[in-house]
N, C-alpha and C. Protein backbone atom coordinates (compact mmCIF):
# COMPACT_ATOMS: atom_id res chain seq x y z
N UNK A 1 107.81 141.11 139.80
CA UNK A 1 107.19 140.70 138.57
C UNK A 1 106.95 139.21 138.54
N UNK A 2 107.91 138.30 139.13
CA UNK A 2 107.84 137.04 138.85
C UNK A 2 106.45 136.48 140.04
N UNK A 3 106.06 137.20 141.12
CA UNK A 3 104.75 136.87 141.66
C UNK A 3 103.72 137.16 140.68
N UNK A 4 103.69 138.06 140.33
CA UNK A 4 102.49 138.72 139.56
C UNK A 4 101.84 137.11 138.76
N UNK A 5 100.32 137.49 139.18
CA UNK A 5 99.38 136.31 138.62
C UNK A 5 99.15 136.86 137.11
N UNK A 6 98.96 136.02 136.38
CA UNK A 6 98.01 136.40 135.10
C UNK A 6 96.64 136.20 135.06
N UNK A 7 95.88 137.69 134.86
CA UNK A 7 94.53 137.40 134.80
C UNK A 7 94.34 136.99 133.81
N UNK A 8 93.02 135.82 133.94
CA UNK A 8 92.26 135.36 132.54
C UNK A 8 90.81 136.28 132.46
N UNK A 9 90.72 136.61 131.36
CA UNK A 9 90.07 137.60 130.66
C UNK A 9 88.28 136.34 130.59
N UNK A 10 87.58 137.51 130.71
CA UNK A 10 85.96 136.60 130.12
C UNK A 10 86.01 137.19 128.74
N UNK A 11 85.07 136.25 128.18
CA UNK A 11 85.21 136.59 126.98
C UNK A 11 84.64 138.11 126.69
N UNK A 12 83.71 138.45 127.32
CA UNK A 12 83.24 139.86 126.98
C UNK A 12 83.92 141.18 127.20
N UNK A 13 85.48 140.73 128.30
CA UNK A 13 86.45 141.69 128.23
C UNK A 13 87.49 141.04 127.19
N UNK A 14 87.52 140.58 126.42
CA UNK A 14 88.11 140.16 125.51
C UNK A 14 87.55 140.96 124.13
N UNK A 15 86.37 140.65 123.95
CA UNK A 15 85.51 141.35 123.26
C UNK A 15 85.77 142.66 123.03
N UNK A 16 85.60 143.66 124.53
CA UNK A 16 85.19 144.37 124.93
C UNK A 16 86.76 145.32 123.72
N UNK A 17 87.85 144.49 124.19
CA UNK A 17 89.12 145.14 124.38
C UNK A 17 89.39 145.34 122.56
N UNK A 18 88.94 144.29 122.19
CA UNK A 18 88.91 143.78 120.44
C UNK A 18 87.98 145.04 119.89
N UNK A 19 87.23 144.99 120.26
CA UNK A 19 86.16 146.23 119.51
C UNK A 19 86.89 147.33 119.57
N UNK A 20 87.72 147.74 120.56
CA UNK A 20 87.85 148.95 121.09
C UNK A 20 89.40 148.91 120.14
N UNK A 21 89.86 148.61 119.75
CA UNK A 21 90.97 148.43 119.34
C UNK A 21 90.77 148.47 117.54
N UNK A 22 89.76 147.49 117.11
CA UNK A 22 89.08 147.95 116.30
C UNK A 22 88.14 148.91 115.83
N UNK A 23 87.81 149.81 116.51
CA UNK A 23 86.54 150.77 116.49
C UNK A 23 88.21 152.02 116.21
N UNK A 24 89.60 152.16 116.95
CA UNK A 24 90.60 153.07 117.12
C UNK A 24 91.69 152.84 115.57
N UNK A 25 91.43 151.68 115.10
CA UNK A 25 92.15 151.23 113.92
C UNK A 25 91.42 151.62 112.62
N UNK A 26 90.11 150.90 112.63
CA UNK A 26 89.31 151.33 111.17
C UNK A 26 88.06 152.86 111.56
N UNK A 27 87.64 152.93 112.40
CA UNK A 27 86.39 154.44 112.76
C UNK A 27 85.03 153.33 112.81
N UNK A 28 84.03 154.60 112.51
CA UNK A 28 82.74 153.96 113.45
C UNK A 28 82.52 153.51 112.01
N UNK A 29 82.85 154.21 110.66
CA UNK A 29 82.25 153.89 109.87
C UNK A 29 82.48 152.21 108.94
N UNK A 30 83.05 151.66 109.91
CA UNK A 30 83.68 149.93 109.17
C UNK A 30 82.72 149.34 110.18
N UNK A 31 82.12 149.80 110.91
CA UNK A 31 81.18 149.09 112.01
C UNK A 31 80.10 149.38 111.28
N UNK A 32 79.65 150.31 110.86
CA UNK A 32 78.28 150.60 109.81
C UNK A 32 78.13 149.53 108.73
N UNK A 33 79.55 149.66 108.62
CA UNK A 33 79.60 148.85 106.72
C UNK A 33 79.09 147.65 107.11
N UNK A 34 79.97 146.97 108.30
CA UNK A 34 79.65 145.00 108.48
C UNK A 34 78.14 145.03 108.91
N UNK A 35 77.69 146.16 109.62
CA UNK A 35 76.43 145.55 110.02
C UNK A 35 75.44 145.76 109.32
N UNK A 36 75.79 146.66 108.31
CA UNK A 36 75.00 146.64 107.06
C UNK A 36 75.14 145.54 106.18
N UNK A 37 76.13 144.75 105.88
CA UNK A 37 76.18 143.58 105.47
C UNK A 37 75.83 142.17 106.10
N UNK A 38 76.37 142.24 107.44
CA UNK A 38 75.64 141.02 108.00
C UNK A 38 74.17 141.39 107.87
N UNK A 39 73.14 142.46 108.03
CA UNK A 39 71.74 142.53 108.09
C UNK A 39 71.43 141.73 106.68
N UNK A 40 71.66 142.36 105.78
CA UNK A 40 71.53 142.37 104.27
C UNK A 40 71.87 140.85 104.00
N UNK A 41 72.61 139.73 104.77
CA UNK A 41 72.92 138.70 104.82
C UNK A 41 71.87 137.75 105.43
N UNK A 42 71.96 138.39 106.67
CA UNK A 42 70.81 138.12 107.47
C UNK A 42 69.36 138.06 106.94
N UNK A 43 68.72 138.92 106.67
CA UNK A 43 67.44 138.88 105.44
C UNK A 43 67.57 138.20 104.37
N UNK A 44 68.99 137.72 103.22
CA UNK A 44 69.00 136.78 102.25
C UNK A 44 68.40 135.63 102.67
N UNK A 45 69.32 135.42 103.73
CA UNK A 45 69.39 133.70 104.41
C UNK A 45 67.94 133.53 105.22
N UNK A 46 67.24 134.60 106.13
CA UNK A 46 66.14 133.91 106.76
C UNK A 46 64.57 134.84 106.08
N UNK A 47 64.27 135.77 104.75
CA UNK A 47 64.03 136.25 104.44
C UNK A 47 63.51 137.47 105.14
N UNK A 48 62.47 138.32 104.58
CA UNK A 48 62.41 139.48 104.81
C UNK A 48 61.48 139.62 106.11
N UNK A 49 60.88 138.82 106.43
CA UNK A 49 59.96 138.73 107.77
C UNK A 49 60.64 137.89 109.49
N UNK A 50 62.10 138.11 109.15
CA UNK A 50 62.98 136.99 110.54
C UNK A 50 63.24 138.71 111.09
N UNK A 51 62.89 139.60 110.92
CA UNK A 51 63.31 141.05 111.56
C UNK A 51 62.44 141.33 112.27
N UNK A 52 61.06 141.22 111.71
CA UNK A 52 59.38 141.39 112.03
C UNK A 52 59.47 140.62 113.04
N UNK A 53 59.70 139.07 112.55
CA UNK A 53 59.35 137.93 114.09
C UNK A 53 60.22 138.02 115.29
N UNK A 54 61.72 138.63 114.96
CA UNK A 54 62.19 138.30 116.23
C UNK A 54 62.42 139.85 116.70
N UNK A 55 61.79 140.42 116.17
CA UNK A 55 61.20 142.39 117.37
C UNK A 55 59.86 141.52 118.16
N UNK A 56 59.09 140.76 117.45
CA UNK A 56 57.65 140.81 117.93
C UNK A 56 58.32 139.73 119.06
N UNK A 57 59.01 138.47 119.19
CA UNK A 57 59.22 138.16 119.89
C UNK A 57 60.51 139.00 121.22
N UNK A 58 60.74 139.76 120.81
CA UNK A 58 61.32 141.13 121.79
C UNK A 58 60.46 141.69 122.29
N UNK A 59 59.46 142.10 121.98
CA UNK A 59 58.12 142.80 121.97
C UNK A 59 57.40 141.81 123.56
N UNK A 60 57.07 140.73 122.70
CA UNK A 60 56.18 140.46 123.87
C UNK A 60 57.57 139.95 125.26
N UNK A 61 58.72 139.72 124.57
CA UNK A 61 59.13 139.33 126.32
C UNK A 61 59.02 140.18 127.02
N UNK A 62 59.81 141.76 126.32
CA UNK A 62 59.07 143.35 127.61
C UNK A 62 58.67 143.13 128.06
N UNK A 63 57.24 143.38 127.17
CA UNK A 63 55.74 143.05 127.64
C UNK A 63 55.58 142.21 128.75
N UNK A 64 56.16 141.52 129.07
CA UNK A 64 55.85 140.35 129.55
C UNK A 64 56.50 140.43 131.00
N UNK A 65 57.82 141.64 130.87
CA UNK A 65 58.53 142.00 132.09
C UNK A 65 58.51 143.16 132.75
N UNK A 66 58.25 143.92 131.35
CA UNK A 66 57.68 145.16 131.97
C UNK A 66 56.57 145.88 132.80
N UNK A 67 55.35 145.66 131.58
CA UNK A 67 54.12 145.68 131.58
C UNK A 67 54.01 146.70 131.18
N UNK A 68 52.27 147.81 130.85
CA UNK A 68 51.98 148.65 129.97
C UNK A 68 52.65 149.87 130.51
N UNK A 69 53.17 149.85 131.53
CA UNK A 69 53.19 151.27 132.44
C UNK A 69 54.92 151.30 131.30
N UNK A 70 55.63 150.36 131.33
CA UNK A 70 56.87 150.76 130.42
C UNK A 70 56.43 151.13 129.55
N UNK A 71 55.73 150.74 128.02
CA UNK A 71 55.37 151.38 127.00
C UNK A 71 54.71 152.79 127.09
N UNK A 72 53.95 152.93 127.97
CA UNK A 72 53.30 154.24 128.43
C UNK A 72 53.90 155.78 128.21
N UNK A 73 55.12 155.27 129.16
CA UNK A 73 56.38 155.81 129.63
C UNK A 73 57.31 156.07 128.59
N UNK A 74 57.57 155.21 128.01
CA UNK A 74 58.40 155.60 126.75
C UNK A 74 57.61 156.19 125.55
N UNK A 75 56.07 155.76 125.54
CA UNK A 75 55.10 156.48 124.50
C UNK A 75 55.48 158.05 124.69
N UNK A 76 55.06 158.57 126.06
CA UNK A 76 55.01 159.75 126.33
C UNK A 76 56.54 160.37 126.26
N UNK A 77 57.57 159.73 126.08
CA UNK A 77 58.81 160.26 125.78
C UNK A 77 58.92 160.17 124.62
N UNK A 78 58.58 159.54 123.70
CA UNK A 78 58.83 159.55 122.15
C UNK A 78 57.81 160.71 121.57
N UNK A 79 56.77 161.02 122.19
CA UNK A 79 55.94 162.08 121.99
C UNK A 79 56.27 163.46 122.26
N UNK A 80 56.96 163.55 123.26
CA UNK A 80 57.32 164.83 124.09
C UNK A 80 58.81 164.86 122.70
N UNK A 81 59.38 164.43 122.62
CA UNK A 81 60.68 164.58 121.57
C UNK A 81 60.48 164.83 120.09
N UNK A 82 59.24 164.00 119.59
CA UNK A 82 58.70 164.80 118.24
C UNK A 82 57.80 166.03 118.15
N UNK A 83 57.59 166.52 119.76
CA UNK A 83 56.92 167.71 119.44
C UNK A 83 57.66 168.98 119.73
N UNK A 84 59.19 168.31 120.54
CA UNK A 84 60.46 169.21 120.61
C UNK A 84 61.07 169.33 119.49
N UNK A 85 61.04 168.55 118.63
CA UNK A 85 61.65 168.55 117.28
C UNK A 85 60.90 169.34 116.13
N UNK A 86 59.71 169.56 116.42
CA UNK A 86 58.72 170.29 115.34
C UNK A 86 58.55 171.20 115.84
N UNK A 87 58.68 171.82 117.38
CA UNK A 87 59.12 173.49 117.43
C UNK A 87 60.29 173.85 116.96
N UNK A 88 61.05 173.07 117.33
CA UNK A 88 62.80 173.76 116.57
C UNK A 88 62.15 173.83 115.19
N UNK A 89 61.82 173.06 114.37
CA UNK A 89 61.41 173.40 113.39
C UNK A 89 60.48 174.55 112.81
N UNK A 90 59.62 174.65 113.20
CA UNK A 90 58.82 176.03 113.55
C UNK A 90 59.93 176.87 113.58
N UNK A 91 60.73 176.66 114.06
CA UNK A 91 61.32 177.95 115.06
C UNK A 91 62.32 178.63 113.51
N UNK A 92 63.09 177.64 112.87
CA UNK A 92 64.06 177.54 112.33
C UNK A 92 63.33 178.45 111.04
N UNK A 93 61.68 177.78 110.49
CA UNK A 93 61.30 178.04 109.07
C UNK A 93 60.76 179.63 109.83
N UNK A 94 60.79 179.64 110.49
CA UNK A 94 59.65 181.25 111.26
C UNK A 94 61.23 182.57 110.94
N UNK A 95 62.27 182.44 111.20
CA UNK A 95 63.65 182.80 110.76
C UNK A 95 64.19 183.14 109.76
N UNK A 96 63.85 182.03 108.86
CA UNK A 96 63.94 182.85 107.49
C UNK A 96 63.52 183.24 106.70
């Protein structure tokens, strides 16, 4: 024991270990609550359009790394999943 080194932790396993400890103490639903309040904070302080600007600036970095063939790709997966979701539906109202 007295060799044994002590590891130093990065902060993101520090993090990592804190969340997890917190996520096992309060549930998922105290993680809902804060980030519903920091948002709701977040929009006071930089108003209602700092959500808009910094997706659009998310938006174009993709864009910018991806290119159209990513959006394409995920178009046609977000498509294929709402038209899996509206047969179950079909399926469900055709049942009763």
């Amino acid at each position: 024991m007295a060799d044994e080194v002590k590891k130093e932790w990065t902060v993101r396993e520090a993090g990592s270990k804190g969340g997890k400890k917190v996520s096992e103490k309060y549930g998922k639903e105290f993680f809902e609550e804060i980030g519903s309040k920091g948002g709701a904070t977040t929009r006071d302080r930089y108003g209602d359009d700092y959500y808009k600007k910094i997706g659009q600036m998310g938006g174009a970095k993709t864009s910018e790394t991806h290119g159209h063939e990513f959006y394409s790709e995920n178009g046609k997966k977000g498509g294929a999943r709402v038209k899996e979701l509206i047969d179950k539906a079909k399926a469900l109202e055709a049942q009763e």
